[in-house]
C-alpha atoms as a PDB file:
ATOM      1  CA  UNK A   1       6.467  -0.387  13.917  1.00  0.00           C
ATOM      2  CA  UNK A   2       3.800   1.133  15.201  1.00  0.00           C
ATOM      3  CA  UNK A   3      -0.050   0.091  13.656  1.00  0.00           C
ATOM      4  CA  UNK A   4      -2.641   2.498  14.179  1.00  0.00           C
ATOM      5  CA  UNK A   5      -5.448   0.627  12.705  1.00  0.00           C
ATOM      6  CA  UNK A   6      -4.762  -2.593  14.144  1.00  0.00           C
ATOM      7  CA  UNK A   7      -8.374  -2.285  16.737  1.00  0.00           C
ATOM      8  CA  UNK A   8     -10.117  -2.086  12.896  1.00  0.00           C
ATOM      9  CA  UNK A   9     -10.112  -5.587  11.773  1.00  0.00           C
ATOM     10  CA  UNK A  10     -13.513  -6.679  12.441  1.00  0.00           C
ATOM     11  CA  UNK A  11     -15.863  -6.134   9.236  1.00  0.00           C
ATOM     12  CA  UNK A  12     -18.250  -3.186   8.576  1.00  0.00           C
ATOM     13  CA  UNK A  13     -22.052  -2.854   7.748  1.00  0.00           C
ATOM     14  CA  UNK A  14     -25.131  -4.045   8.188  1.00  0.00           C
ATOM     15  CA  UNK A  15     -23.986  -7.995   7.592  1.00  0.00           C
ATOM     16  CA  UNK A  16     -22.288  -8.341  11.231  1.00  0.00           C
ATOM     17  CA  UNK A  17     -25.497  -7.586  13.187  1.00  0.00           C
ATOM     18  CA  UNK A  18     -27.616 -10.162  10.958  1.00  0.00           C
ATOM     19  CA  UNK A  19     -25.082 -12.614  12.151  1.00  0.00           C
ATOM     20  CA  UNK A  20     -25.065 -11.234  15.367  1.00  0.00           C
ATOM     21  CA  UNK A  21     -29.307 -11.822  15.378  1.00  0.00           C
ATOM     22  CA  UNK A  22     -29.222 -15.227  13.591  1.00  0.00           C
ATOM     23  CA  UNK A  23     -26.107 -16.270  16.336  1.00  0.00           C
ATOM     24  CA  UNK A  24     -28.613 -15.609  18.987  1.00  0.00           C
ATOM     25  CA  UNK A  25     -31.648 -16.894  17.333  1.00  0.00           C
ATOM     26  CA  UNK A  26     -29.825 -20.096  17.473  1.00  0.00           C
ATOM     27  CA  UNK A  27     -28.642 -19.838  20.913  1.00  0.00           C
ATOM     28  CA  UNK A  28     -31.818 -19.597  22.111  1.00  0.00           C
ATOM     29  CA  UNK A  29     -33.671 -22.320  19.861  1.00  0.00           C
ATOM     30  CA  UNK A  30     -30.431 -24.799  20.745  1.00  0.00           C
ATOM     31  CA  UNK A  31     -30.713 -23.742  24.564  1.00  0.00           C
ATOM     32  CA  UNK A  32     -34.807 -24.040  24.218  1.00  0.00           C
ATOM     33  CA  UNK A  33     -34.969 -27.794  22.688  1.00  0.00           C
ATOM     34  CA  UNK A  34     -31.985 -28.302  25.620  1.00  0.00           C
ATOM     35  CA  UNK A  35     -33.979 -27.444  28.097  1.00  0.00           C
ATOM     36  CA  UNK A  36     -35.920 -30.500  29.245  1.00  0.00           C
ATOM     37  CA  UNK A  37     -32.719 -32.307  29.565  1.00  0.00           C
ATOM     38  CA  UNK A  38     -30.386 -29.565  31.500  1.00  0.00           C
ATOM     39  CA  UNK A  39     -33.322 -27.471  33.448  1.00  0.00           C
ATOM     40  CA  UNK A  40     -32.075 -24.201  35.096  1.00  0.00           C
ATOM     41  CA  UNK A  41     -28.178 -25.643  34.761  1.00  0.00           C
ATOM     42  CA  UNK A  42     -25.782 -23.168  32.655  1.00  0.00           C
ATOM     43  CA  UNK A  43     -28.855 -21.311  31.376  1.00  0.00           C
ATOM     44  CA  UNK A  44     -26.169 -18.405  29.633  1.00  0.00           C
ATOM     45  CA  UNK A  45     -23.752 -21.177  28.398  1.00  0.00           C
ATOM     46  CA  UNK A  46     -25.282 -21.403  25.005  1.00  0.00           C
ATOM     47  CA  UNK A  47     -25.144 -17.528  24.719  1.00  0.00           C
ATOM     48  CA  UNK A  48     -21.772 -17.515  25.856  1.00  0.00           C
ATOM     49  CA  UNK A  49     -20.843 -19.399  23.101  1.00  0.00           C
ATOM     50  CA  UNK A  50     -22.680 -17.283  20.213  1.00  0.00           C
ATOM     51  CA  UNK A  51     -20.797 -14.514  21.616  1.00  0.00           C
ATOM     52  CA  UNK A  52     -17.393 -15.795  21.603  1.00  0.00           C
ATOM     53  CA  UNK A  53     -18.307 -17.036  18.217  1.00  0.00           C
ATOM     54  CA  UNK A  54     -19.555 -13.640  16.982  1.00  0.00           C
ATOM     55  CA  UNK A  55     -16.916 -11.632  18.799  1.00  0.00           C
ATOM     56  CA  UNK A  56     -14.353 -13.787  16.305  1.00  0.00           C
ATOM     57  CA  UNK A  57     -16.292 -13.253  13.302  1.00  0.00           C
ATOM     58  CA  UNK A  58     -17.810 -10.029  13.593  1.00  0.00           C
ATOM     59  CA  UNK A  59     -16.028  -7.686  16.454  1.00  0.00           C
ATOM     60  CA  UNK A  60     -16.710  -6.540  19.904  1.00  0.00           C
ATOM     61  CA  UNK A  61     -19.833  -4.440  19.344  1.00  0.00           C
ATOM     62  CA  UNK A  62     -21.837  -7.267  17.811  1.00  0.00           C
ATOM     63  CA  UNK A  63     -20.816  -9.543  20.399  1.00  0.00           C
ATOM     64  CA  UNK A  64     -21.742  -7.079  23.346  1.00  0.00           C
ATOM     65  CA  UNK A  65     -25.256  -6.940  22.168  1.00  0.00           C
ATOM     66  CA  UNK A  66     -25.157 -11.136  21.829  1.00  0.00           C
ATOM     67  CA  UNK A  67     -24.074 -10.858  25.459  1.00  0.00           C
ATOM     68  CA  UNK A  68     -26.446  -8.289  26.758  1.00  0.00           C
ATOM     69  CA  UNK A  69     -29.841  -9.909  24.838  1.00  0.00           C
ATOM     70  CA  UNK A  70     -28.738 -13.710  26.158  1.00  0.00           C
ATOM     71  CA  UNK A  71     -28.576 -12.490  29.709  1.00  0.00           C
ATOM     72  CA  UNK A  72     -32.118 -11.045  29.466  1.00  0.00           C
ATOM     73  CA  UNK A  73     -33.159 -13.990  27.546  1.00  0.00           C
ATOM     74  CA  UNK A  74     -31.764 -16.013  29.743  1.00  0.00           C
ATOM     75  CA  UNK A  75     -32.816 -14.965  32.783  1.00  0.00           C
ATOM     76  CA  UNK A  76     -36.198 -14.992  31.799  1.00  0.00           C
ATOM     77  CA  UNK A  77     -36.607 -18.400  30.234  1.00  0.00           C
ATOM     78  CA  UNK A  78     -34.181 -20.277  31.529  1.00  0.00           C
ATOM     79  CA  UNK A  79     -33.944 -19.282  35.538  1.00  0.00           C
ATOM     80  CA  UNK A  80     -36.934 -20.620  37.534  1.00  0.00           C
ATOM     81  CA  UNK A  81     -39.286 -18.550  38.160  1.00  0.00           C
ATOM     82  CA  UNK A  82     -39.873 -19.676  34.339  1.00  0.00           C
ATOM     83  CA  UNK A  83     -41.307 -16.214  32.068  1.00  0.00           C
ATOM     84  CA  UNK A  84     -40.554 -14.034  34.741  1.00  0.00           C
ATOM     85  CA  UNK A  85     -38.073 -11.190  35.293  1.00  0.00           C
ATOM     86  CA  UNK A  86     -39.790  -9.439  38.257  1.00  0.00           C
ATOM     87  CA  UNK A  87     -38.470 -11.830  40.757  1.00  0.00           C
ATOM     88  CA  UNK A  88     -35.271 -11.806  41.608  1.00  0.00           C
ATOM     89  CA  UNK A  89     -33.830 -14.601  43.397  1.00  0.00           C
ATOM     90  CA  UNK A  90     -30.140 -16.435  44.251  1.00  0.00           C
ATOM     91  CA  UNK A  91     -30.449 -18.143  41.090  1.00  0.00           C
ATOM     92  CA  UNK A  92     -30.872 -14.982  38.936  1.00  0.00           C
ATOM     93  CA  UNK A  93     -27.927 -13.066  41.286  1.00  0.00           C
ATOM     94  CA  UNK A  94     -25.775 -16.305  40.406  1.00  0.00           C
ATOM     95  CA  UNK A  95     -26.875 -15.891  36.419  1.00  0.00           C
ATOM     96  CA  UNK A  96     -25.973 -11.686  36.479  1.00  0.00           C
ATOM     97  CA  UNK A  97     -22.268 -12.255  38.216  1.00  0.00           C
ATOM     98  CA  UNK A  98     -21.611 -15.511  36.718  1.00  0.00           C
ATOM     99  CA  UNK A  99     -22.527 -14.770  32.965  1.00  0.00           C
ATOM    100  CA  UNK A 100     -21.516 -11.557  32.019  1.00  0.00           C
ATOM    101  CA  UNK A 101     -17.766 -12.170  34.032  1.00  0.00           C
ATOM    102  CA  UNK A 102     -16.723 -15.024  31.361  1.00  0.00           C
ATOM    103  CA  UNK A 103     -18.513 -13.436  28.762  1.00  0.00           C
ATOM    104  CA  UNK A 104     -16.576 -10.524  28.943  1.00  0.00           C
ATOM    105  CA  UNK A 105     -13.338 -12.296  29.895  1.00  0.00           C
ATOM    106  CA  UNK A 106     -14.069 -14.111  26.690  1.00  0.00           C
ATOM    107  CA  UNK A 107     -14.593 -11.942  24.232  1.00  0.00           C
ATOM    108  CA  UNK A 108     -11.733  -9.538  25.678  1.00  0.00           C
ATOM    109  CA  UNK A 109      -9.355 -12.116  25.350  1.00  0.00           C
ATOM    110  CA  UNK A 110     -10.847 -13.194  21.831  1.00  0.00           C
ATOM    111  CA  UNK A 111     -10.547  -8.835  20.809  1.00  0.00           C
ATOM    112  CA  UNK A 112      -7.040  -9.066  21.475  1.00  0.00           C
ATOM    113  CA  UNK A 113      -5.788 -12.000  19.822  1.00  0.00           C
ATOM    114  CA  UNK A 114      -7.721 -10.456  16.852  1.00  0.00           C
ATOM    115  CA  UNK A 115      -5.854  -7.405  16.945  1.00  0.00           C
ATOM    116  CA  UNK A 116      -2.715  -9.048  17.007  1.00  0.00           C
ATOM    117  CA  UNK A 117      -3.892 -11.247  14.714  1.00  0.00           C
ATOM    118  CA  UNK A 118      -4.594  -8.458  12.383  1.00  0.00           C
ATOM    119  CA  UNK A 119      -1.481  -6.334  13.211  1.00  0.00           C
ATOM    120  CA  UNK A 120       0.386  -9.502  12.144  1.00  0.00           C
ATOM    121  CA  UNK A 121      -1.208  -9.517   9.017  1.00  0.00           C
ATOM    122  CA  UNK A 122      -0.749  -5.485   8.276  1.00  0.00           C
ATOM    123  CA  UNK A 123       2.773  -5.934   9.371  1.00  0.00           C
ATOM    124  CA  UNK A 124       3.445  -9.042   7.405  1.00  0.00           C
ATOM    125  CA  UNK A 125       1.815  -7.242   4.009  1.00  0.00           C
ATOM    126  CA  UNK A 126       3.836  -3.738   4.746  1.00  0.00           C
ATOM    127  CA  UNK A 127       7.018  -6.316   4.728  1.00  0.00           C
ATOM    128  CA  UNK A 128       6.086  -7.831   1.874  1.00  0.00           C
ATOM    129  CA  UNK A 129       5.394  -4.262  -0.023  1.00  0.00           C
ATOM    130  CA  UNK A 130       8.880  -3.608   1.117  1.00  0.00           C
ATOM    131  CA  UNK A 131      11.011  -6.258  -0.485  1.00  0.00           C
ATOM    132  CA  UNK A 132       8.929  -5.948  -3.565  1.00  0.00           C
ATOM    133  CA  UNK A 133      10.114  -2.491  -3.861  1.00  0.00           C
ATOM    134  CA  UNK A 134      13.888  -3.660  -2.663  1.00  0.00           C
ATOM    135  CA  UNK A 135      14.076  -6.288  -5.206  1.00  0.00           C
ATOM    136  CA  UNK A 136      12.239  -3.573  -8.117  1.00  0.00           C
ATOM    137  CA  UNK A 137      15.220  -1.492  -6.980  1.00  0.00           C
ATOM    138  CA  UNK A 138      17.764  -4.324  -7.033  1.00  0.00           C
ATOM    139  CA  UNK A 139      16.838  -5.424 -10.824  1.00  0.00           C
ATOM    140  CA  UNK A 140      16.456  -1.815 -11.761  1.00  0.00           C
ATOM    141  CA  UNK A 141      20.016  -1.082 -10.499  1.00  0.00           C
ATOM    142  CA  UNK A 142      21.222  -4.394 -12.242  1.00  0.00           C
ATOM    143  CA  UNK A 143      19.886  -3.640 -15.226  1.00  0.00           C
ATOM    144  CA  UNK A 144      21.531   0.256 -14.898  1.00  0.00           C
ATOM    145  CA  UNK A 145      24.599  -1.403 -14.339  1.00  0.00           C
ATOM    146  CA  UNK A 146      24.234  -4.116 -17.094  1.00  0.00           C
ATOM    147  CA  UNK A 147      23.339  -1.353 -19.467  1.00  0.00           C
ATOM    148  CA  UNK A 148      26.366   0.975 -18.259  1.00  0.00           C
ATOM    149  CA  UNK A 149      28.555  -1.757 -18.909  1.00  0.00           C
ATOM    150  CA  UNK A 150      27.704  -2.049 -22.552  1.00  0.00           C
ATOM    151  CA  UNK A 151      28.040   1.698 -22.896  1.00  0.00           C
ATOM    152  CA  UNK A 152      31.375   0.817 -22.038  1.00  0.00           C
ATOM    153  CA  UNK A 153      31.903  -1.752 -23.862  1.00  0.00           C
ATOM    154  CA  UNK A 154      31.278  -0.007 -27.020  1.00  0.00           C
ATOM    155  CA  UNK A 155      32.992   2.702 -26.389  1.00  0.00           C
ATOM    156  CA  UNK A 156      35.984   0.218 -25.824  1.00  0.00           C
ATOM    157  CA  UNK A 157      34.933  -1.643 -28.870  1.00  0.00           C
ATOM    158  CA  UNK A 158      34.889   1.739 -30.673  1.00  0.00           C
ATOM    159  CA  UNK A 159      37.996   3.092 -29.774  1.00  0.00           C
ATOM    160  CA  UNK A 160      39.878  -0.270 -30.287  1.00  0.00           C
ATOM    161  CA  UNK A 161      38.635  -0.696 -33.981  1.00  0.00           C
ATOM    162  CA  UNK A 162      38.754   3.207 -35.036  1.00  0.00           C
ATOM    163  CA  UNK A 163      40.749   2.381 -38.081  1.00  0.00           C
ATOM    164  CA  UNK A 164      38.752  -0.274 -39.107  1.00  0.00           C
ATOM    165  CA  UNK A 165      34.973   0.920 -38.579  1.00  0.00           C
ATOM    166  CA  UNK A 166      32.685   1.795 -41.285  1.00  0.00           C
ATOM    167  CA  UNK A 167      29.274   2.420 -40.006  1.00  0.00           C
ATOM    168  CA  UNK A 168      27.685   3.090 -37.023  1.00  0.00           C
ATOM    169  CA  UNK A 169      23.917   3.119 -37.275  1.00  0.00           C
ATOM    170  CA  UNK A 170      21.602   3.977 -34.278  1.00  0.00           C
ATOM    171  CA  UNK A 171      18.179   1.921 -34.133  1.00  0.00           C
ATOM    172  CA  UNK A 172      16.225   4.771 -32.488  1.00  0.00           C
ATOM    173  CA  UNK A 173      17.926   7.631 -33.593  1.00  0.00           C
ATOM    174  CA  UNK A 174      15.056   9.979 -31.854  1.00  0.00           C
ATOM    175  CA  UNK A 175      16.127   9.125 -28.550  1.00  0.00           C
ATOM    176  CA  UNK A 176      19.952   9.014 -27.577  1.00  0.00           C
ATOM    177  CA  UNK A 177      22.895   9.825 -28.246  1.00  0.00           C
ATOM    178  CA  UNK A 178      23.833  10.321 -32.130  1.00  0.00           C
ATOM    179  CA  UNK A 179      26.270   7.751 -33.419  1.00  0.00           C
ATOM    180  CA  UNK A 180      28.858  10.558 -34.971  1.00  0.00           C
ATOM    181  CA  UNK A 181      29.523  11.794 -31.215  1.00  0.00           C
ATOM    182  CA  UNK A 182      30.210   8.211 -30.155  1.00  0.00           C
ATOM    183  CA  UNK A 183      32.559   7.614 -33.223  1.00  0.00           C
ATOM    184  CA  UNK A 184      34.476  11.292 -32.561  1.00  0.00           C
ATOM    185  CA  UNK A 185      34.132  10.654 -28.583  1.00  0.00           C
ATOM    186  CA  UNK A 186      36.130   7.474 -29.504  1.00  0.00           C
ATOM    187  CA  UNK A 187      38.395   8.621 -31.956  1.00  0.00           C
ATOM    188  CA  UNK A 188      39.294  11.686 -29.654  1.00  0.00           C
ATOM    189  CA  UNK A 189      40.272   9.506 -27.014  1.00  0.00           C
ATOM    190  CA  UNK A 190      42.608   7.614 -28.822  1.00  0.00           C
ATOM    191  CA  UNK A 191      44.074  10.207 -31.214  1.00  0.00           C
ATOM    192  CA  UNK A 192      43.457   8.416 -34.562  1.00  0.00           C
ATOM    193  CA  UNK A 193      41.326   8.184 -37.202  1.00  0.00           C
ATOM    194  CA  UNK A 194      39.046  10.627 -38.724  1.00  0.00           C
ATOM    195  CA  UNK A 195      35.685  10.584 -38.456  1.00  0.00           C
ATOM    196  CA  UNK A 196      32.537  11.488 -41.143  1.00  0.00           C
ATOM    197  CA  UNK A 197      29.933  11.819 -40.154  1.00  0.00           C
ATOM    198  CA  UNK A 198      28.148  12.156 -43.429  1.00  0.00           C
ATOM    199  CA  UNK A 199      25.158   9.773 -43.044  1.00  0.00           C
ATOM    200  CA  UNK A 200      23.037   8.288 -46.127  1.00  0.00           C
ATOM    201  CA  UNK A 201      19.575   9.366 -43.268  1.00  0.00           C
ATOM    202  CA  UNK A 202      19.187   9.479 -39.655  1.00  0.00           C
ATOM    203  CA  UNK A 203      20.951   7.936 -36.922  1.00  0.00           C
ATOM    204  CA  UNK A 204      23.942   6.866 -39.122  1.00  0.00           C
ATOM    205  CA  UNK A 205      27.698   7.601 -39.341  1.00  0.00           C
ATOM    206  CA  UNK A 206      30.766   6.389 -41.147  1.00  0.00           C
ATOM    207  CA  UNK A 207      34.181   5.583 -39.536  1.00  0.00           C
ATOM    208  CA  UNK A 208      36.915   5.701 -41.432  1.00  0.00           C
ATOM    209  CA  UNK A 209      37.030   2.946 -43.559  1.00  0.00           C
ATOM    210  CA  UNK A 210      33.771   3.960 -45.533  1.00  0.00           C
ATOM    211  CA  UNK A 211      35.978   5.931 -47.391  1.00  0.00           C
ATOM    212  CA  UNK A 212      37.382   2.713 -49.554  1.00  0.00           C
ATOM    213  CA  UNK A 213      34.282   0.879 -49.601  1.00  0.00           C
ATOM    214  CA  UNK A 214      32.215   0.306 -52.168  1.00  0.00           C
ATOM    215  CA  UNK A 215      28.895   2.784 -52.347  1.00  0.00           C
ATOM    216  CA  UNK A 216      26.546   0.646 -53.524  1.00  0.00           C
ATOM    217  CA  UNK A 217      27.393  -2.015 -50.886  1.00  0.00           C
ATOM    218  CA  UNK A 218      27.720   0.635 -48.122  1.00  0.00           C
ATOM    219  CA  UNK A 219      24.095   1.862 -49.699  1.00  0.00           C
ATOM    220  CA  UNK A 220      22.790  -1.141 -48.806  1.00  0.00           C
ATOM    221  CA  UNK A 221      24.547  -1.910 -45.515  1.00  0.00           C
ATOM    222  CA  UNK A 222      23.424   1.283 -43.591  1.00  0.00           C
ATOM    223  CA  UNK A 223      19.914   0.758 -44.600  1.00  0.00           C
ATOM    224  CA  UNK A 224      19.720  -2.933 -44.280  1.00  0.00           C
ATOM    225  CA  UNK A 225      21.913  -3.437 -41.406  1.00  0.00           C
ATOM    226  CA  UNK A 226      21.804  -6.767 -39.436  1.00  0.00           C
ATOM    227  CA  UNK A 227      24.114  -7.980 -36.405  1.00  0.00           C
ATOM    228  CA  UNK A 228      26.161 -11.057 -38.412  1.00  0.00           C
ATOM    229  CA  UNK A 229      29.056 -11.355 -41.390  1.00  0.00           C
ATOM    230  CA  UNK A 230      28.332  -8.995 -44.252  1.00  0.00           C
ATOM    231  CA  UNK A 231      31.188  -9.187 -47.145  1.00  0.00           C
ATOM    232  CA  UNK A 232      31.663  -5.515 -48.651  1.00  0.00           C
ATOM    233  CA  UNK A 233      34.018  -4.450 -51.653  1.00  0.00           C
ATOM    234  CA  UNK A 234      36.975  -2.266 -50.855  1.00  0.00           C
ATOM    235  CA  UNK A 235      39.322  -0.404 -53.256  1.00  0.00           C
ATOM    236  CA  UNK A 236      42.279  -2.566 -53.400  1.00  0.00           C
ATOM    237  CA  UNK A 237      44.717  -0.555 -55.876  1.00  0.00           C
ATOM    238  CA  UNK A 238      43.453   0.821 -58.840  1.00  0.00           C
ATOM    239  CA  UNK A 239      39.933   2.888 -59.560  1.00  0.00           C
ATOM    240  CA  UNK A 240      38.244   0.338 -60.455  1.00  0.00           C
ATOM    241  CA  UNK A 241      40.070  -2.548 -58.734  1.00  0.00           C
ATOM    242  CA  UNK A 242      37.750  -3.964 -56.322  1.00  0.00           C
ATOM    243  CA  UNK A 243      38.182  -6.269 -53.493  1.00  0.00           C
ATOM    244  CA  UNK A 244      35.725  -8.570 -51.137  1.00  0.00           C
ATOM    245  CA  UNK A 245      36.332  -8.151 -47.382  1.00  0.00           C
ATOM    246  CA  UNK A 246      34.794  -9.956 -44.869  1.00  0.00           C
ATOM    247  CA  UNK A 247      32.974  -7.414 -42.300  1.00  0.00           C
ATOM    248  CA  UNK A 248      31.026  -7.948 -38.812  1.00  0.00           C
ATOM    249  CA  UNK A 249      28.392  -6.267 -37.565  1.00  0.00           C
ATOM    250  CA  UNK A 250      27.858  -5.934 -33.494  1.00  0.00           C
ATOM    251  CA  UNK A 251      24.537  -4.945 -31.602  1.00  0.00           C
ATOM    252  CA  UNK A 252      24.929  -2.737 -28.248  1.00  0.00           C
ATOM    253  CA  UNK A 253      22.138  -2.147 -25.961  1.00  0.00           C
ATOM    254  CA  UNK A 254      22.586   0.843 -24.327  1.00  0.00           C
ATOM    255  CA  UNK A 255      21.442   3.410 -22.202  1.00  0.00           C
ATOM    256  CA  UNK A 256      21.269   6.181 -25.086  1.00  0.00           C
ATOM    257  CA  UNK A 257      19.738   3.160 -27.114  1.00  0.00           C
ATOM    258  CA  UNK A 258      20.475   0.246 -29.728  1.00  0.00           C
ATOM    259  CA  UNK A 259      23.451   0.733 -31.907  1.00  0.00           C
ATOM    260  CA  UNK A 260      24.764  -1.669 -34.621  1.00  0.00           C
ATOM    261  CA  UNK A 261      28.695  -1.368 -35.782  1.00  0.00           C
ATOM    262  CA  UNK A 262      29.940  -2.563 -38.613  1.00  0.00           C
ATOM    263  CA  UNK A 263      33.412  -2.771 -38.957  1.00  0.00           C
ATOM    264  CA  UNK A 264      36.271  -4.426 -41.338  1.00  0.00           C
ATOM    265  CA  UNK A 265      37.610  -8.367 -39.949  1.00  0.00           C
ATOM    266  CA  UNK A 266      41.472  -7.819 -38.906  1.00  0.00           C
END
């Protein structure tokens, strides 16, 4: 993968050159209170160090200019003659070569690990994006699936039952499917059964069995509907000749949305 960026890592703004100043400040004062004890030995070694320092922190621009002002520095405080730059001896030839060679080798060196320090990073983030998205699409297709599955499943449930089911009732009726084409959907598929779809409001529908149960209890089922046991009268023989039945109720989570079926214990 190719990272176009990857030569942008060090920071922007104004910050980076006070470090840059206040690296060299302290080059100099360290190299200054050094002085009586090393003399004209490794007069840019103190510089060399705030540069490789800043180069890490703050990028190659800053650490040029750390490079560039500790030579002059240097040169002129540090390499006898002391306080003066118009002479130009074998110790201030030695200083110009020596210096600015492992300065730069430095801080070129220190640039590139950086960069593929930073490329790591970019890569190791774009990676990470990636199997976020892989496992959003994963659980997204499991839950698809999950939910296609108990489409299924009541539709299986549906078509199984037909003779028995009284009332299909459809949580959200403003989204989905409407119950009475799952219940005819169902009951076309298996050729039996005949299917009402008369509804007491919205997002309900009877199977046939409604037909011999009792209205007040089917009243109250298809507006108080609850996944569990309800126990419903049915017309056993004569007019008035009622019987209790034992009846589930079944929740489906689809993807059309929630449906609850009622239907008459075998």
């Amino acid at each position: 993968m190719q990272i176009k960026n990857s030569k942008r890592w060090a920071p922007r703004g104004a910050k980076r050159w006070l470090i840059a100043g206040a690296a060299l400040f302290a080059a100099g004062v360290i190299r200054t209170m050094l002085h009586p004890l090393l003399g004209p030995v490794m007069p840019g070694a103190a510089f060399l160090i705030a540069a490789a320092l800043v180069q890490y922190y703050c990028g190659l621009a800053p650490a040029s200019f750390v490079m560039l002002a500790g030579l002059v520095i240097a040169d002129y405080l540090f390499v006898p003659p002391y306080g003066r730059i118009d002479i130009i001896d074998a110790s201030d030839i030695r200083l110009l070569v020596s210096y600015p060679l492992i300065t730069i080798v430095v801080i070129t060196l220190i640039e590139r690990l950086r960069r593929a320090q930073y490329r790591a990073e970019l890569l190791a983030a774009v990676a990470q994006s990636r199997y976020e998205m892989l496992l959003r699409h994963d659980n997204e297709r499991l839950i698809a699936r999950r939910a296609t599955d108990e489409m299924h499943r009541m539709l299986h449930h549906i078509a199984q039952y037909n003779r028995s089911l009284i009332v299909i009732k459809a949580l959200d009726p403003a989204n989905g499917v409407s119950p009475g084409s799952l219940v005819a959907a169902a009951a076309t598929a298996t050729r039996n059964g005949v299917i009402d779809d008369t509804s007491f409001g919205s997002g309900i529908a009877y199977g046939t069995k409604h037909a011999e149960a009792h209205e007040e209890d089917l009243a109250r089922v298809s507006v108080r509907l609850t996944p569990g046991h309800h126990r419903i009268r049915f017309r056993s023989g004569g007019r008035d000749d009622w019987q209790p039945v034992e009846c589930v109720c079944e929740r489906f989570v689809t993807p059309s949305g929630d449906f609850l079926i009622l239907r008459a214990e075998d």
